[in-house]
N, C-alpha and C. Protein backbone atom coordinates (compact mmCIF):
# COMPACT_ATOMS: atom_id res chain seq x y z
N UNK A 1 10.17 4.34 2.18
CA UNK A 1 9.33 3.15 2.21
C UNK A 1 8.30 3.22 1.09
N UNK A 2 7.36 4.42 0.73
CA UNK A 2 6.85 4.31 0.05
C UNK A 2 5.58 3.43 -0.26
N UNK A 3 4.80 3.55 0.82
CA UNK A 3 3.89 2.71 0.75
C UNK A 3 2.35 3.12 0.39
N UNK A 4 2.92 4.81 0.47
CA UNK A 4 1.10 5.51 -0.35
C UNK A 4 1.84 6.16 -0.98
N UNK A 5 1.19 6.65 -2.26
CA UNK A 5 1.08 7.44 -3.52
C UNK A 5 0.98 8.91 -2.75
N UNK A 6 1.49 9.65 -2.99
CA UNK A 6 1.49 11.36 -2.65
C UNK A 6 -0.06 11.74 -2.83
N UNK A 7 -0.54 11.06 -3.59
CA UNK A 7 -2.22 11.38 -3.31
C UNK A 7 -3.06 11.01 -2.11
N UNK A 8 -2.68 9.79 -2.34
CA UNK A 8 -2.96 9.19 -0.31
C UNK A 8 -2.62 9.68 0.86
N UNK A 9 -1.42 9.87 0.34
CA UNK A 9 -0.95 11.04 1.79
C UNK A 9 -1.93 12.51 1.73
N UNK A 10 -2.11 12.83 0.77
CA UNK A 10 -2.50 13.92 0.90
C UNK A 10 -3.82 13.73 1.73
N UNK A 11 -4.29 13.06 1.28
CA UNK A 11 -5.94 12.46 1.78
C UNK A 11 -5.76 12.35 2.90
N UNK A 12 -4.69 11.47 3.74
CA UNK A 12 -4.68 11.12 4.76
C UNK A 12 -4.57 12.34 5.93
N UNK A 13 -3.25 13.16 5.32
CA UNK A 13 -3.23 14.32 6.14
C UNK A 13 -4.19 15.46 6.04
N UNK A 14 -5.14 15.36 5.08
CA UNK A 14 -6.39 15.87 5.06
C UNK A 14 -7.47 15.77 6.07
N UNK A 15 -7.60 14.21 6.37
CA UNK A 15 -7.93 14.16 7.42
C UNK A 15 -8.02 14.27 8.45
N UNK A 16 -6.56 14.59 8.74
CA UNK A 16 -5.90 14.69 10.22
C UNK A 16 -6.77 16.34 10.21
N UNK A 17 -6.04 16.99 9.38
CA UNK A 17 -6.50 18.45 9.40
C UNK A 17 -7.93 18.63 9.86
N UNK A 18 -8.75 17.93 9.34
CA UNK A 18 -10.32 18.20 9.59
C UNK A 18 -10.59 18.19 10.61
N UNK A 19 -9.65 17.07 11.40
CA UNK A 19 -10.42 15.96 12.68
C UNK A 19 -9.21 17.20 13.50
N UNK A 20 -8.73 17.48 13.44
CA UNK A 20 -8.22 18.47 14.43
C UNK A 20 -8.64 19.88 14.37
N UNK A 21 -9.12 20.10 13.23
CA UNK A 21 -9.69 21.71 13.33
C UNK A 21 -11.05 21.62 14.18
N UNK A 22 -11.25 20.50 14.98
CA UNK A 22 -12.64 20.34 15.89
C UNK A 22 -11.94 20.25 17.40
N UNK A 23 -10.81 20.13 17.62
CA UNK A 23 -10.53 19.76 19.12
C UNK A 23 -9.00 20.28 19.18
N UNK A 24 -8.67 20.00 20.54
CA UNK A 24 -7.18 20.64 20.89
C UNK A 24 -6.38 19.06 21.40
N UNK A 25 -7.15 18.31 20.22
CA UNK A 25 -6.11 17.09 20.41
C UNK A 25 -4.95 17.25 19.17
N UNK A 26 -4.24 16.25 19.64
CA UNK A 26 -3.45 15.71 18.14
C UNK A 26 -2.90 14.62 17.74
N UNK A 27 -3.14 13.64 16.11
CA UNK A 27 -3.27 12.71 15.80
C UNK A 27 -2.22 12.60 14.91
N UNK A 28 -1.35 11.67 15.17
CA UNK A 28 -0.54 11.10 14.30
C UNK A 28 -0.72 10.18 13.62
N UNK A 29 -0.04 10.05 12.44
CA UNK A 29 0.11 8.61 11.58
C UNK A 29 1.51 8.06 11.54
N UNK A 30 1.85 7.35 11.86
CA UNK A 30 3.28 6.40 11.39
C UNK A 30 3.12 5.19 11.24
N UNK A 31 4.05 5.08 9.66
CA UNK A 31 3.61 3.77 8.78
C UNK A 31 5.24 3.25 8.96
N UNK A 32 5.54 1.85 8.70
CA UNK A 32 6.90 1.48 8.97
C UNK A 32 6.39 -0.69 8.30
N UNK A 33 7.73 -0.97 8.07
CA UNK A 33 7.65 -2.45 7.84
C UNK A 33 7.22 -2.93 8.55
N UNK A 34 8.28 -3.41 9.74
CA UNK A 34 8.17 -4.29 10.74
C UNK A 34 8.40 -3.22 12.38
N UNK A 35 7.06 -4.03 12.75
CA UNK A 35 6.99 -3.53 14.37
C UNK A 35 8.12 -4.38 15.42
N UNK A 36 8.87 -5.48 15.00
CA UNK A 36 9.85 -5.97 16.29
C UNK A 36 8.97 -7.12 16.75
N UNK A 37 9.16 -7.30 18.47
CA UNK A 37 9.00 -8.90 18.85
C UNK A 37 7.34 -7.89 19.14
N UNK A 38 7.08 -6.63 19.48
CA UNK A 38 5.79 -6.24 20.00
C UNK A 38 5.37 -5.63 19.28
N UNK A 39 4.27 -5.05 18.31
CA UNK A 39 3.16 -4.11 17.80
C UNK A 39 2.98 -3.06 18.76
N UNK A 40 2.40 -3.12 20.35
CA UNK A 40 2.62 -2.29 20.56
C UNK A 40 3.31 -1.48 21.97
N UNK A 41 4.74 -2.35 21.95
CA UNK A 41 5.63 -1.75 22.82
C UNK A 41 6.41 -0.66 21.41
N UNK A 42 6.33 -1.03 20.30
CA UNK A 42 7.18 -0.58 19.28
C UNK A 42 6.29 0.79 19.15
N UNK A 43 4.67 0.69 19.06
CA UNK A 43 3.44 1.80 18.93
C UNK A 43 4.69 2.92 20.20
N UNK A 44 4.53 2.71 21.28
CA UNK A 44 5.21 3.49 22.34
C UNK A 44 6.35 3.76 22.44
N UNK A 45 7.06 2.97 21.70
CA UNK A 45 8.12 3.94 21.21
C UNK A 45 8.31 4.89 20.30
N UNK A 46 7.39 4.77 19.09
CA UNK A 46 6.71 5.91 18.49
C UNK A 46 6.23 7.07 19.33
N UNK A 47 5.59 6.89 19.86
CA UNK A 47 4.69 7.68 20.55
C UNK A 47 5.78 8.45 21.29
N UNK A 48 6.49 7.92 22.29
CA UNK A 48 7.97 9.15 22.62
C UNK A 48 8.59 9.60 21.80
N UNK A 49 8.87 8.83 20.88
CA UNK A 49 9.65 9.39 20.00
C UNK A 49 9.40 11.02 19.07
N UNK A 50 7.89 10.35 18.61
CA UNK A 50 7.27 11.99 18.26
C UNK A 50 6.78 12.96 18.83
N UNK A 51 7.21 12.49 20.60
CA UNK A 51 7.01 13.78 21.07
C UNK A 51 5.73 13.81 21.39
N UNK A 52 5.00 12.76 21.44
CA UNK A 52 3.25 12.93 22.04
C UNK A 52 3.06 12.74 22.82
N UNK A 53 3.43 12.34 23.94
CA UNK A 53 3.43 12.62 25.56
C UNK A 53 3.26 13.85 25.59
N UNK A 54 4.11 15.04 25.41
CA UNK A 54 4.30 16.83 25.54
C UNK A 54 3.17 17.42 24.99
N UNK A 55 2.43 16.76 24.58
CA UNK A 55 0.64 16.98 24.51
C UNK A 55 0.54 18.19 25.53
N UNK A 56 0.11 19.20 25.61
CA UNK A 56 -0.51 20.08 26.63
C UNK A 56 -1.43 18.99 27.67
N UNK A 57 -2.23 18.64 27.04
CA UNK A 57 -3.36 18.30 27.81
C UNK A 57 -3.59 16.60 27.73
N UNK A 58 -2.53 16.20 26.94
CA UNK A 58 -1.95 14.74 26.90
C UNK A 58 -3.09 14.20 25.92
N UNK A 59 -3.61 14.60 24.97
CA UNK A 59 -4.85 14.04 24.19
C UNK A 59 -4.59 13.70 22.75
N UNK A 60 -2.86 13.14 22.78
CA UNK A 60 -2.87 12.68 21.47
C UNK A 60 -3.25 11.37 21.25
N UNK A 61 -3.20 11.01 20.05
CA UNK A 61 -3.49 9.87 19.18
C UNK A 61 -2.49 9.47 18.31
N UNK A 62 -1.86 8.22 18.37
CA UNK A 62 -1.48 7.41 17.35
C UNK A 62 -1.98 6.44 16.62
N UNK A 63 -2.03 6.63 15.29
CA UNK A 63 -2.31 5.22 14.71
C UNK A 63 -1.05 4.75 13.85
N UNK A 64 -0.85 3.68 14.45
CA UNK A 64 0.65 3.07 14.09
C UNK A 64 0.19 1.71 13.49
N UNK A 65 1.03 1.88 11.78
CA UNK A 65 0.88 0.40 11.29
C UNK A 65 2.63 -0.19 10.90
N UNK A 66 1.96 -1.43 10.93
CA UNK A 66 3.77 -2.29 10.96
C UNK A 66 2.89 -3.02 9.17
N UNK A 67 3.68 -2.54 7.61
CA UNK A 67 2.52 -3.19 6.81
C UNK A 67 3.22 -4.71 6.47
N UNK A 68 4.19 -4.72 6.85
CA UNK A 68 4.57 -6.12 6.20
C UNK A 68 4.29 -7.76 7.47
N UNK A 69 3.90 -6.73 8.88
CA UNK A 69 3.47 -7.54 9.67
C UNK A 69 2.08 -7.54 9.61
N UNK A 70 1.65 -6.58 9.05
CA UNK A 70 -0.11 -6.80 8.90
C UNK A 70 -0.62 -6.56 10.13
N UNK A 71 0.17 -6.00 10.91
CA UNK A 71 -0.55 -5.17 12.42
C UNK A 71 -0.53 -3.79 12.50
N UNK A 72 -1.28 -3.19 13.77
CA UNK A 72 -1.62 -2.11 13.77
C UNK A 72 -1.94 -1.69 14.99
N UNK A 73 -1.87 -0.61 15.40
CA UNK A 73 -2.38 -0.07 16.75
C UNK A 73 -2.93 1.58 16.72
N UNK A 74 -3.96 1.68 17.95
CA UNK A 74 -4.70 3.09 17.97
C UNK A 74 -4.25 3.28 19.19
N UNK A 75 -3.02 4.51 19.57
CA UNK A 75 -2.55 4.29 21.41
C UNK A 75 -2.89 5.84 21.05
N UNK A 76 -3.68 5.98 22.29
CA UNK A 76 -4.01 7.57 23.18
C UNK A 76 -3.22 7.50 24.16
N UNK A 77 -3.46 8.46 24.59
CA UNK A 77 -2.41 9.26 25.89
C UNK A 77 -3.03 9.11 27.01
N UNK A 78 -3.09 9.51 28.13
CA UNK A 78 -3.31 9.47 29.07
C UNK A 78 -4.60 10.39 28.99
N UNK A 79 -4.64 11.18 28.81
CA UNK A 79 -5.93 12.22 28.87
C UNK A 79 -6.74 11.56 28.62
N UNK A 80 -6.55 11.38 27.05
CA UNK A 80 -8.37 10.81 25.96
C UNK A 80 -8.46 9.71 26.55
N UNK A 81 -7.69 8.89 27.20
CA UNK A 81 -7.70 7.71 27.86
C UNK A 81 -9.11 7.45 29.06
N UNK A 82 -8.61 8.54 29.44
CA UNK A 82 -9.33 8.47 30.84
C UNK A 82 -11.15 9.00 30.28
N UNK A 83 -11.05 9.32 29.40
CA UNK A 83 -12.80 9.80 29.26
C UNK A 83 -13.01 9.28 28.61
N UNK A 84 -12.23 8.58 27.55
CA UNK A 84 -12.99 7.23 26.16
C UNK A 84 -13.54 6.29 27.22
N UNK A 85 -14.77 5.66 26.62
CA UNK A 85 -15.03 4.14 26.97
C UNK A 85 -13.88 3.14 27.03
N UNK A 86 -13.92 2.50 27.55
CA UNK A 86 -13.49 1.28 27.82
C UNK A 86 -13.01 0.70 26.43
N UNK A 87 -13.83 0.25 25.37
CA UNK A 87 -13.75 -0.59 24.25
C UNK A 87 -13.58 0.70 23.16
N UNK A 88 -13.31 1.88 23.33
CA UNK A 88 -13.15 3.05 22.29
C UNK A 88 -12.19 2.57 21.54
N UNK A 89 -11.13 2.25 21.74
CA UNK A 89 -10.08 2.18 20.88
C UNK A 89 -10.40 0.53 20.21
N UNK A 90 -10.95 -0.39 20.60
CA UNK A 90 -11.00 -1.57 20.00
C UNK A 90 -12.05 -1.53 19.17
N UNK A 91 -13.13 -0.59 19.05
CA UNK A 91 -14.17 -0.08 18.23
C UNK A 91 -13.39 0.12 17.11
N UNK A 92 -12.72 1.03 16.95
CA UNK A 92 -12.06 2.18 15.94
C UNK A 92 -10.83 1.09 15.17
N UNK A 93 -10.49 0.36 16.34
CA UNK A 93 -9.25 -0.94 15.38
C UNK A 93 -10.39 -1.66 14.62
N UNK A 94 -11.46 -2.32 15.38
CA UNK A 94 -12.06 -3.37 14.55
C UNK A 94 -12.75 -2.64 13.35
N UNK A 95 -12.87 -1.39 13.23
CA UNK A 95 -13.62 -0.41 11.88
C UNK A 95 -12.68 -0.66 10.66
N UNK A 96 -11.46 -0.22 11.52
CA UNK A 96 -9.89 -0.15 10.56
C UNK A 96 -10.13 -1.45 9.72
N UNK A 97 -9.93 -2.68 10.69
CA UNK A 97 -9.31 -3.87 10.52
C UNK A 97 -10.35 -4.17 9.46
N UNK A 98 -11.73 -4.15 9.70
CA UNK A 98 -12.64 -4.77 8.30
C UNK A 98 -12.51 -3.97 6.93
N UNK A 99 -12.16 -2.79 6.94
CA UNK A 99 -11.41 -1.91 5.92
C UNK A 99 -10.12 -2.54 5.44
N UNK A 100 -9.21 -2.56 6.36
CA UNK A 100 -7.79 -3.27 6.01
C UNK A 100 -8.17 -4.25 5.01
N UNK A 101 -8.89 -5.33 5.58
CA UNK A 101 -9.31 -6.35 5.04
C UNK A 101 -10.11 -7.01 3.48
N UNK A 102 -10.66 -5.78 3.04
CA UNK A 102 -10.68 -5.36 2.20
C UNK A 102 -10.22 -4.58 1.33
N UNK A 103 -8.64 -4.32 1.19
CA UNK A 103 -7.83 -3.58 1.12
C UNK A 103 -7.78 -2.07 1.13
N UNK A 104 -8.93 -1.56 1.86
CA UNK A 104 -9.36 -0.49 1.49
C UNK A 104 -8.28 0.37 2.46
N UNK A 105 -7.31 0.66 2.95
CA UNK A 105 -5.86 0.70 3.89
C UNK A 105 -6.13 2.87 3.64
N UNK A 106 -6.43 3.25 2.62
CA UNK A 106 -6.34 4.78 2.99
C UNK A 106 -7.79 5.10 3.60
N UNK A 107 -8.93 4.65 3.15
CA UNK A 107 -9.82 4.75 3.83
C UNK A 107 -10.31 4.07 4.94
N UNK A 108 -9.65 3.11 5.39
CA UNK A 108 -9.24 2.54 6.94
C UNK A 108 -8.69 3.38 7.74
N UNK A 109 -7.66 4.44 7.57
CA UNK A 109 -7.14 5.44 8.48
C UNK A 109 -8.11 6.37 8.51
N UNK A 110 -8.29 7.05 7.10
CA UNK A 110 -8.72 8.11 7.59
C UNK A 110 -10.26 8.00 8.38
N UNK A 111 -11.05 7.13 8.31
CA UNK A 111 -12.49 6.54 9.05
C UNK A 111 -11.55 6.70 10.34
N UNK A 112 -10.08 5.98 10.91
CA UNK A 112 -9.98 5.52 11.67
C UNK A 112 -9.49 7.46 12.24
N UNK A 113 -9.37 7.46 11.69
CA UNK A 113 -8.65 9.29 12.12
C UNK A 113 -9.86 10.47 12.54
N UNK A 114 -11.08 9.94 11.38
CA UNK A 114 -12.54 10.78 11.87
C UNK A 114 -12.97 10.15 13.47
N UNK A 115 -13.59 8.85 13.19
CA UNK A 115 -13.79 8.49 14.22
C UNK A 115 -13.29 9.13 15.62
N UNK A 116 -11.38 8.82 16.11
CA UNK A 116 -10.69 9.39 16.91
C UNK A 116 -10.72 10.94 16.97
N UNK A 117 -10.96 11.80 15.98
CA UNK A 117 -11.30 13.12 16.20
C UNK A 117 -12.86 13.28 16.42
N UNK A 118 -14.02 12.49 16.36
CA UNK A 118 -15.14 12.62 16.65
C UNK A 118 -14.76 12.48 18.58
N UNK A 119 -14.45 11.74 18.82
CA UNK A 119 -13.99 11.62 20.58
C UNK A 119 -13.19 12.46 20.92
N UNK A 120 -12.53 13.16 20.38
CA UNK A 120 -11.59 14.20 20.75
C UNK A 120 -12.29 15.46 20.64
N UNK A 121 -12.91 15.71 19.43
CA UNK A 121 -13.83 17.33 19.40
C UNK A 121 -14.58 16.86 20.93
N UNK A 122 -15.67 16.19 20.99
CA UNK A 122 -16.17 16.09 22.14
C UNK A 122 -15.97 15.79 23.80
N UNK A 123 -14.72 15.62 23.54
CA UNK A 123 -13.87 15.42 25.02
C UNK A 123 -13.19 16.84 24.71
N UNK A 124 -12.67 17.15 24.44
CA UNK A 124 -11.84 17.98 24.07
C UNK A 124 -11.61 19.00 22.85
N UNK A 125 -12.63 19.91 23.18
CA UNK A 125 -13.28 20.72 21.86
C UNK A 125 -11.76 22.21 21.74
N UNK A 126 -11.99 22.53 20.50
CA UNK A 126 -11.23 22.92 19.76
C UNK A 126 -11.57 24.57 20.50
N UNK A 127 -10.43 25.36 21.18
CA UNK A 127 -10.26 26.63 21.75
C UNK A 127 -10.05 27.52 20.79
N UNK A 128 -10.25 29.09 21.00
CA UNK A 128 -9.90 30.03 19.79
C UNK A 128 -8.60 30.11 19.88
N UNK A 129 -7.97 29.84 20.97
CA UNK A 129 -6.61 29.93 21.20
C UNK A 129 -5.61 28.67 20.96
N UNK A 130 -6.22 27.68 20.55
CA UNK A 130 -5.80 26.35 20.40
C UNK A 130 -4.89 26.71 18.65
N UNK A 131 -3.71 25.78 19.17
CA UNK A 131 -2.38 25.94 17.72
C UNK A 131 -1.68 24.40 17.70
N UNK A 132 -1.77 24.22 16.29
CA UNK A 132 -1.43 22.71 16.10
C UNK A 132 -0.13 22.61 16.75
N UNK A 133 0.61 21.34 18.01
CA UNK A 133 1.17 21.49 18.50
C UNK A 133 2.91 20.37 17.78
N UNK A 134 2.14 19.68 17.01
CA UNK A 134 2.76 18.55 16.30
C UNK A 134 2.18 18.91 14.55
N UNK A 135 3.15 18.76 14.30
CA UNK A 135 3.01 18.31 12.82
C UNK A 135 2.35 17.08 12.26
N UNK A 136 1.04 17.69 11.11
CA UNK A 136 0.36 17.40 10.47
C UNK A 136 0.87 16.53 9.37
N UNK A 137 1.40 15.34 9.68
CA UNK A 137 2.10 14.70 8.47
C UNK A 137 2.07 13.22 8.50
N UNK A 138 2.48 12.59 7.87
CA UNK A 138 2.46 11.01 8.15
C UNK A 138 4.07 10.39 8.32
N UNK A 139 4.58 9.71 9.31
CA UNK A 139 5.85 9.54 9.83
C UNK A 139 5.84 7.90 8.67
N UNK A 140 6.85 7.96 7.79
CA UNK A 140 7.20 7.02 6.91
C UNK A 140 8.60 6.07 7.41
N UNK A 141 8.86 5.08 7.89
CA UNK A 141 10.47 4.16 7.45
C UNK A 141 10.69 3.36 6.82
């Protein structure tokens, strides 16, 4: 697909790295054309698909974009679910979305990737025994 420069990615999964060396969550990225008739029944099929349910402690994060539909979604798991606020995840979309909007699209994730690891170190702080359980990468189609 090809939709960031190998520098962007790098940045991006830079981020991930940071925002997880604070907690025993884990955050994905997957970028793709088109999301289907739903944004985010398609987000949840991602989300099985990579295996983020099998979360130990169920505290992953997706941020899933569809770019040629111009949508996007932030789906947690069941864990971070239950201790985020209410409006946590529509906070962190509407941060994205005024970034998006300004085409600013690598620094829209990764804000959107700090942010979600700022709620995760603090719900869920980073153990000496804690080991990345998912791969640190960005899922491309």
């Amino acid at each position: 697909m090809g939709f960031f420069t190998a520098a962007e990615i790098a940045k991006i999964v830079q981020a991930i790295k940071q925002a997880e060396s604070r907690t025993s969550g884990e955050i994905r990225v997957h970028v793709e054309n088109r999301a289907g008739d739903d944004v985010f029944d398609r987000a949840e099929e991602i989300f099985e698909r990579l295996k983020m349910h099998q979360v130990k402690e169920r505290n992953g994060v997706l941020i899933y974009l569809a770019v040629k539909d111009r949508k996007f979604v932030i789906l947690g798991d069941s864990g971070i679910d239950r201790v985020v606020p209410k409006d946590f995840w529509a906070e962190i979309r509407d941060t994205m979305a005024g970034m998006f909007r300004k085409r600013q699209f690598v620094e829209g994730i990764c804000t959107g990737i700090g942010l979600a690891g700022e709620a995760l170190a603090h719900y869920f702080p980073h153990r000496r025994d804690d080991a990345a359980e998912l791969p640190r990468e960005i899922q491309e189609e």
